[in-house]
N, C-alpha and C. Protein backbone atom coordinates (compact mmCIF):
# COMPACT_ATOMS: atom_id res chain seq x y z
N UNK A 1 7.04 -15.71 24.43
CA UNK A 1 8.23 -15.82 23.62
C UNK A 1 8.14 -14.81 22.47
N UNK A 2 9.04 -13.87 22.17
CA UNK A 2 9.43 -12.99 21.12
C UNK A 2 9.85 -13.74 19.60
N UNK A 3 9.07 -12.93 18.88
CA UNK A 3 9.71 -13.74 17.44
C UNK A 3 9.91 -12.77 16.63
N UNK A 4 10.82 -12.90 15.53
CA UNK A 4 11.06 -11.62 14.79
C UNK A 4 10.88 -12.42 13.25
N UNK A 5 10.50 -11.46 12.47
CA UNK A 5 10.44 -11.42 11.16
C UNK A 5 10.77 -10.74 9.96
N UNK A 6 11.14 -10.73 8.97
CA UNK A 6 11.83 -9.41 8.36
C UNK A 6 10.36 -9.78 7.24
N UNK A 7 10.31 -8.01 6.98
CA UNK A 7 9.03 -7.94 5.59
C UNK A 7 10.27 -6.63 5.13
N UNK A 8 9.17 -6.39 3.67
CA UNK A 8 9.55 -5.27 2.89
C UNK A 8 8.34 -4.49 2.35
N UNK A 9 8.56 -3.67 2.11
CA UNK A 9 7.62 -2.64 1.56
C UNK A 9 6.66 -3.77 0.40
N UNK A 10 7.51 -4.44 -0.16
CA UNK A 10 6.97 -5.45 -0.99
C UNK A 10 5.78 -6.65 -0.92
N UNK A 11 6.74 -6.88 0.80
CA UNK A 11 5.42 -8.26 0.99
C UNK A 11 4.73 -7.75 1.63
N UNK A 12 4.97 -6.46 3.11
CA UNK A 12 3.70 -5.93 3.19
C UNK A 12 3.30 -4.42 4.31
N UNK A 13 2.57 -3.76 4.34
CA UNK A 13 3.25 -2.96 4.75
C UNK A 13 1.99 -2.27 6.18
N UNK A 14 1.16 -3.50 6.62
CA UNK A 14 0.19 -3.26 7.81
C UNK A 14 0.98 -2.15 9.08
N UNK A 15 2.51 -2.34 9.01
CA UNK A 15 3.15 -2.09 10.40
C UNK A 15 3.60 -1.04 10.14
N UNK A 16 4.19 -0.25 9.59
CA UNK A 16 4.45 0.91 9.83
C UNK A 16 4.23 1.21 7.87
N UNK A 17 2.81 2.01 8.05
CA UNK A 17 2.57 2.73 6.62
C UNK A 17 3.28 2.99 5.93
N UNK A 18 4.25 4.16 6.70
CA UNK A 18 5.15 4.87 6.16
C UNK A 18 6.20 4.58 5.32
N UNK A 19 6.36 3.12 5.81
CA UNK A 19 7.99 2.68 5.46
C UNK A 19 7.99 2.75 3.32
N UNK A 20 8.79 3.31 3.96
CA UNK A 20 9.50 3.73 2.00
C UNK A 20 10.03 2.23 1.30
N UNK A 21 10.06 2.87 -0.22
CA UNK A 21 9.97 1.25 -0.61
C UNK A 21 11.34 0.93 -0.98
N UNK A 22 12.61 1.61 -0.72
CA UNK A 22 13.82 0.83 -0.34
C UNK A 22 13.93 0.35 0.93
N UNK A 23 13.13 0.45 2.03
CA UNK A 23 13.16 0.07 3.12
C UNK A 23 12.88 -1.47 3.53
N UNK A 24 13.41 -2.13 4.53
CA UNK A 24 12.67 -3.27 4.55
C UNK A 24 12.69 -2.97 6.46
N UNK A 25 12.07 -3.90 7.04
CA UNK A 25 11.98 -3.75 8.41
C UNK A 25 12.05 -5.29 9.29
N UNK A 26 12.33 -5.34 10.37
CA UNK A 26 12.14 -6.50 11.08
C UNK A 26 11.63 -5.64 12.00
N UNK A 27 10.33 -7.21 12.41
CA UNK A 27 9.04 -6.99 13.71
C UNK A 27 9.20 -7.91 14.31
N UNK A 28 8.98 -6.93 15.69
CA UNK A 28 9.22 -8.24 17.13
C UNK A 28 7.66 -8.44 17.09
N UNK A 29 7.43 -9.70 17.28
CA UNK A 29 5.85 -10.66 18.15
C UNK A 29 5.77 -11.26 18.94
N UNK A 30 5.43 -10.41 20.05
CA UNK A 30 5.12 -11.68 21.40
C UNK A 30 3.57 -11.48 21.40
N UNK A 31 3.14 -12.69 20.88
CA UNK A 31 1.51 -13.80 21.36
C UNK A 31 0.98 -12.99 20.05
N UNK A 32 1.37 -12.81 18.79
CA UNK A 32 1.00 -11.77 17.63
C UNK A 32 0.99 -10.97 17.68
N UNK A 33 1.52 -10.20 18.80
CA UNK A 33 1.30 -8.49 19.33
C UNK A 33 2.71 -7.59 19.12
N UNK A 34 2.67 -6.83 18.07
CA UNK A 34 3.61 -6.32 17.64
C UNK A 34 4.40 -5.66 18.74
N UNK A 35 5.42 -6.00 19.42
CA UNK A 35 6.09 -5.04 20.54
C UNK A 35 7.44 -4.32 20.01
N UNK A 36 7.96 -4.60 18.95
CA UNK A 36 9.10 -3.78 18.05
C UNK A 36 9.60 -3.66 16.67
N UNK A 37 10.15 -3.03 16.55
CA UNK A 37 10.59 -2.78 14.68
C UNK A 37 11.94 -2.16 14.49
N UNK A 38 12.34 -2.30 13.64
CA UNK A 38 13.83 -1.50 13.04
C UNK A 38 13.77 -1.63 11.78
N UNK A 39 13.99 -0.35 11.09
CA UNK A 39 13.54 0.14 9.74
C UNK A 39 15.00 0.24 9.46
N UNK A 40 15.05 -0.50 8.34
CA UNK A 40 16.44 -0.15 7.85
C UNK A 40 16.52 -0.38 5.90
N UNK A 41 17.37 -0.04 5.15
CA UNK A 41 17.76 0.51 3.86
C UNK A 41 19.26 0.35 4.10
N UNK A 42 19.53 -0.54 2.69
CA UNK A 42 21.08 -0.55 1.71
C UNK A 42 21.43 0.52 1.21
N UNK A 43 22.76 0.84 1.42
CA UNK A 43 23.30 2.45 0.70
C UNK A 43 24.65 2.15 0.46
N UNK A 44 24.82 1.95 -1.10
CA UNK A 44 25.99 1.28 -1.07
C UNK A 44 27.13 0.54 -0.16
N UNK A 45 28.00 1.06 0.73
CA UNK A 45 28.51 0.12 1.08
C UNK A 45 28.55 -0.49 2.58
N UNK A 46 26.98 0.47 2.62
CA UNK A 46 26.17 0.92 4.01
C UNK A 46 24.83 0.13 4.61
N UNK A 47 24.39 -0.21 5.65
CA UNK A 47 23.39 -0.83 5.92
C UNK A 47 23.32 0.55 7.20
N UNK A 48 21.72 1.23 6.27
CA UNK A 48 21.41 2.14 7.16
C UNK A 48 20.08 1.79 8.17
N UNK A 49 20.30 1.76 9.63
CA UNK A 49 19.15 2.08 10.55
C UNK A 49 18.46 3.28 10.74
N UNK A 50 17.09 3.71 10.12
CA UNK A 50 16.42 4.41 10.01
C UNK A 50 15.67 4.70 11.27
N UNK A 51 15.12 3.60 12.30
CA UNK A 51 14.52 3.85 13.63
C UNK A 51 14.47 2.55 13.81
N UNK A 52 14.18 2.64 15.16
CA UNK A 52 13.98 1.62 15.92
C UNK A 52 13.18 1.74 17.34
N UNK A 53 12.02 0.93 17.37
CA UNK A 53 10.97 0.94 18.15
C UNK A 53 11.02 0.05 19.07
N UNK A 54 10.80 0.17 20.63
CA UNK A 54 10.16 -1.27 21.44
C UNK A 54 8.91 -0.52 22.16
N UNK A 55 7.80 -0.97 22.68
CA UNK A 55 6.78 -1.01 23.19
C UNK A 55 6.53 -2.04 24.41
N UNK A 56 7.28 -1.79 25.50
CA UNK A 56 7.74 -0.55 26.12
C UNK A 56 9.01 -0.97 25.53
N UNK A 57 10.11 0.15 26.29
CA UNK A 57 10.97 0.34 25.87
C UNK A 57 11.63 -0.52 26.69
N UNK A 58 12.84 -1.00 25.42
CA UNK A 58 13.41 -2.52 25.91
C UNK A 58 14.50 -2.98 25.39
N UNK A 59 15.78 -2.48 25.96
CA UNK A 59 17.00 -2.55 25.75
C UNK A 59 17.32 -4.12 25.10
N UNK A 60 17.37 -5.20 25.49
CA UNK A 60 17.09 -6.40 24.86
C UNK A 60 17.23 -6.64 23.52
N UNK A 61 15.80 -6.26 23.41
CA UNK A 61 15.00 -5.72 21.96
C UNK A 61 15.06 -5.40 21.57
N UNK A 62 15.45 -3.95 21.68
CA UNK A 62 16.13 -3.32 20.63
C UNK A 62 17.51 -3.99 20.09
N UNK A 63 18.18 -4.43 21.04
CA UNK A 63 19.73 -4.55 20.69
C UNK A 63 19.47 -5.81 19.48
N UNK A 64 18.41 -6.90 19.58
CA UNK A 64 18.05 -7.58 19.23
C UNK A 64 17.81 -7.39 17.27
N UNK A 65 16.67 -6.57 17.25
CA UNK A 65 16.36 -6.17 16.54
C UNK A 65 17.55 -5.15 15.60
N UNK A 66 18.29 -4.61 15.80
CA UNK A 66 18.84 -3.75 15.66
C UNK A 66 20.15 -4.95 14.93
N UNK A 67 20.40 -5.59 16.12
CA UNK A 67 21.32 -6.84 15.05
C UNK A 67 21.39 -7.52 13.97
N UNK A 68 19.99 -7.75 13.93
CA UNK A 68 19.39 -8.27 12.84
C UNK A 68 19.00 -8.15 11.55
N UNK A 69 18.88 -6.41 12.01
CA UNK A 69 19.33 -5.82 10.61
C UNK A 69 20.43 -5.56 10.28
N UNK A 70 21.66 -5.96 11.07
CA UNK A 70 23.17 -5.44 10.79
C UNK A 70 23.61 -6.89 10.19
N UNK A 71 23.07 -8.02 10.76
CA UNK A 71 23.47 -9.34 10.09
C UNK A 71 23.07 -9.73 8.55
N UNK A 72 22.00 -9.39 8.76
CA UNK A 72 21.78 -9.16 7.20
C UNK A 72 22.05 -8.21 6.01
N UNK A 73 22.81 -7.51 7.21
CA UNK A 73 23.44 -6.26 5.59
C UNK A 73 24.76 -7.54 5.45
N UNK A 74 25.32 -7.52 6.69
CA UNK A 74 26.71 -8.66 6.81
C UNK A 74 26.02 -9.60 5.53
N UNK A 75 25.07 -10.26 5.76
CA UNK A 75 24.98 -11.57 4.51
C UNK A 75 24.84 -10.51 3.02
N UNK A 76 24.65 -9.42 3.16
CA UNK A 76 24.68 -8.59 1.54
C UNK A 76 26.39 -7.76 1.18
N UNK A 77 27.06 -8.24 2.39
CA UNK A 77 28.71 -7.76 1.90
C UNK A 77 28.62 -6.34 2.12
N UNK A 78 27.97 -5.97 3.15
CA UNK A 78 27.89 -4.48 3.61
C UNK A 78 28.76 -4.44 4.67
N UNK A 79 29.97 -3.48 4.95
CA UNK A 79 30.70 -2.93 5.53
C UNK A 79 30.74 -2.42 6.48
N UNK A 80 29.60 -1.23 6.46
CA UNK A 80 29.29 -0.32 7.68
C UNK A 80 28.17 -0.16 7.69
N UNK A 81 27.87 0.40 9.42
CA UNK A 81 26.70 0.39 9.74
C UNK A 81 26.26 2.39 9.69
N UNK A 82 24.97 2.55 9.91
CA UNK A 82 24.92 4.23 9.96
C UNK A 82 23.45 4.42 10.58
N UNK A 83 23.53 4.95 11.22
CA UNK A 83 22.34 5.15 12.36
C UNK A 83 21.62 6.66 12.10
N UNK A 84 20.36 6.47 11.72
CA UNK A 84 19.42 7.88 12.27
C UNK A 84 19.57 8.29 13.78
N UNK A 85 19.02 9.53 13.84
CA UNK A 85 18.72 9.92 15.42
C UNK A 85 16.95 9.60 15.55
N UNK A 86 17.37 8.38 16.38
CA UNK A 86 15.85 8.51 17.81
C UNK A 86 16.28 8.20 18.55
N UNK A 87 15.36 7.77 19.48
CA UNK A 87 15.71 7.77 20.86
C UNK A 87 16.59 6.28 21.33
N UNK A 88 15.50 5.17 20.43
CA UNK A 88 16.42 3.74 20.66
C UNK A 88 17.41 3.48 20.28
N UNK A 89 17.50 4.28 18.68
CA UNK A 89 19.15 4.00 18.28
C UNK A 89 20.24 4.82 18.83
N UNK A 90 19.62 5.54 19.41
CA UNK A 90 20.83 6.66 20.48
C UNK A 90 21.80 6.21 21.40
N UNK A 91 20.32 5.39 22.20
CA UNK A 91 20.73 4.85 23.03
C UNK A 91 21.64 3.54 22.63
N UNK A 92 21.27 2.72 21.86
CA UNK A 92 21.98 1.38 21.08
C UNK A 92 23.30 2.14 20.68
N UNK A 93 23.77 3.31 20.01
CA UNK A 93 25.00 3.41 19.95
C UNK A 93 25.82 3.86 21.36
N UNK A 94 24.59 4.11 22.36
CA UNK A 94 26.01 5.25 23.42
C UNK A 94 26.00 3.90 23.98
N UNK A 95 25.64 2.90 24.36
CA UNK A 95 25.62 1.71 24.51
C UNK A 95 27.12 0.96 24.25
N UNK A 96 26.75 0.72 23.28
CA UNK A 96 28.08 0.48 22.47
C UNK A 96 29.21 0.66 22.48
N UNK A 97 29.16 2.14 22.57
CA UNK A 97 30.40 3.14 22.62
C UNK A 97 30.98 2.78 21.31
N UNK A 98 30.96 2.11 20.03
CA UNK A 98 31.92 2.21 18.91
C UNK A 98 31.37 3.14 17.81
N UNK A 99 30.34 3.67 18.02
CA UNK A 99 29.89 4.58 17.21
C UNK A 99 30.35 5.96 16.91
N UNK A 100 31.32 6.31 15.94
CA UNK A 100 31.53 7.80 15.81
C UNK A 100 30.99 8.30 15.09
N UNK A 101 30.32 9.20 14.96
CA UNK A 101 30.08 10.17 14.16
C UNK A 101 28.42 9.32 13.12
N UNK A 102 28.05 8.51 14.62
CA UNK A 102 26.72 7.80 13.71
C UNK A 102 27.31 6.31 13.32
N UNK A 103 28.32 5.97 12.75
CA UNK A 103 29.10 5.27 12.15
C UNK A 103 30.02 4.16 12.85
N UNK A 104 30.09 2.58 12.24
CA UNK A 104 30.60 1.60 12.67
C UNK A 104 30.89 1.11 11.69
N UNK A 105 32.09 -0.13 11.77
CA UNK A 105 31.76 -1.14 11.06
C UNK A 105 30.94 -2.38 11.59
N UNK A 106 30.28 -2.94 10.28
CA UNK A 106 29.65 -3.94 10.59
C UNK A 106 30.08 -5.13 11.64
N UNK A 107 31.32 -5.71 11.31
CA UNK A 107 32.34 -6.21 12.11
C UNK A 107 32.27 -5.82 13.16
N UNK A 108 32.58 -4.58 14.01
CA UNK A 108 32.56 -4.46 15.44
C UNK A 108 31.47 -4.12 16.16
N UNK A 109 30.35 -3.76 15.33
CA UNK A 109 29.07 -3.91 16.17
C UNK A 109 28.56 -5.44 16.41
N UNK A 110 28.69 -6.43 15.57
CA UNK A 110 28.59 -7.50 15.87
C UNK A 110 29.39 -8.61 16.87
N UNK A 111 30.38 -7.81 16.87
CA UNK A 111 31.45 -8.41 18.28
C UNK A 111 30.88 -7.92 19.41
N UNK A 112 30.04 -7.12 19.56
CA UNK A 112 30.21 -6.62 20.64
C UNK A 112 28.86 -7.07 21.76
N UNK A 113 28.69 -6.82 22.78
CA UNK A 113 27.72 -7.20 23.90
C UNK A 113 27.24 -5.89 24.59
N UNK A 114 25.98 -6.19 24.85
CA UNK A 114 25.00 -5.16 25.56
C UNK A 114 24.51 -5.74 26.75
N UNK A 115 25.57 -6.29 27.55
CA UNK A 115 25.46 -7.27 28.81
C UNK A 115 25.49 -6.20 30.13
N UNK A 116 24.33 -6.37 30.65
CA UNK A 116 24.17 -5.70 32.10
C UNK A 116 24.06 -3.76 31.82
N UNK A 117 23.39 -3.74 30.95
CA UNK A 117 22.57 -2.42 30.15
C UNK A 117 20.96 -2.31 30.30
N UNK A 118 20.72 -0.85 30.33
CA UNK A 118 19.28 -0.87 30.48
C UNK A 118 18.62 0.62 29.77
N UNK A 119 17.84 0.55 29.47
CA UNK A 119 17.14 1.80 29.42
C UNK A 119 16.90 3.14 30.34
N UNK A 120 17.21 4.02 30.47
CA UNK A 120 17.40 5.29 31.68
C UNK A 120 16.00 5.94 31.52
N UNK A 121 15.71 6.43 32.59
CA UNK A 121 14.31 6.95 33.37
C UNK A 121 13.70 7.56 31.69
């Protein structure tokens, strides 16, 4: 069973060093074994996704993860969503299809479903 957790640069920062200290992140755990992450940061009226990781790669999970940080900008009265380029969030927006130009609102990424989707070779 997968469990997710949100930390911040604050409470702690074992999982990805790097993460900057406006950043906060949610981690996937199946059996304590870190299998994903999504790094994300508030920008005014913005909840930005910085990356997003699965180990292996795992459409699911990501979409999962990736929500989770969009629900919680939703509980901070954030508007829109705004995506870095990697490879998972690439895919999570062509997915989608509501993404222009990087860009959503919060609102319609959360309506939406990633039903009968997968990861490509």
């Amino acid at each position: 069973m997968v469990s997710m957790r949100l930390f911040t640069r604050a409470d702690e920062q074992q999982f990805v060093p790097s993460l900057e200290s406006s950043c906060s992140i949610y981690c996937a755990f199946e059996s304590n074994i870190l299998v994903g992450y999504c790094i994300f940061r508030y920008e005014d009226s913005f909840v930005i996704l910085t990356d997003l990781v699965t180990t292996p790669p795992d459409i699911a999970l990501a979409d999962g993860l990736a929500r989770a940080a969009i629900a919680a900008a939703a509980s901070r009265m954030k508007e829109f969503v705004r995506l870095m380029n990697s490879y998972e969030l690439d895919l999570f927006a062509a997915n989608l299809k509501i993404f222009g130009d990087n860009t959503a609102k919060v609102e319609d990424v959360l309506a939406t479903t990633l039903c009968n989707t997968s990861f490509g070779g």
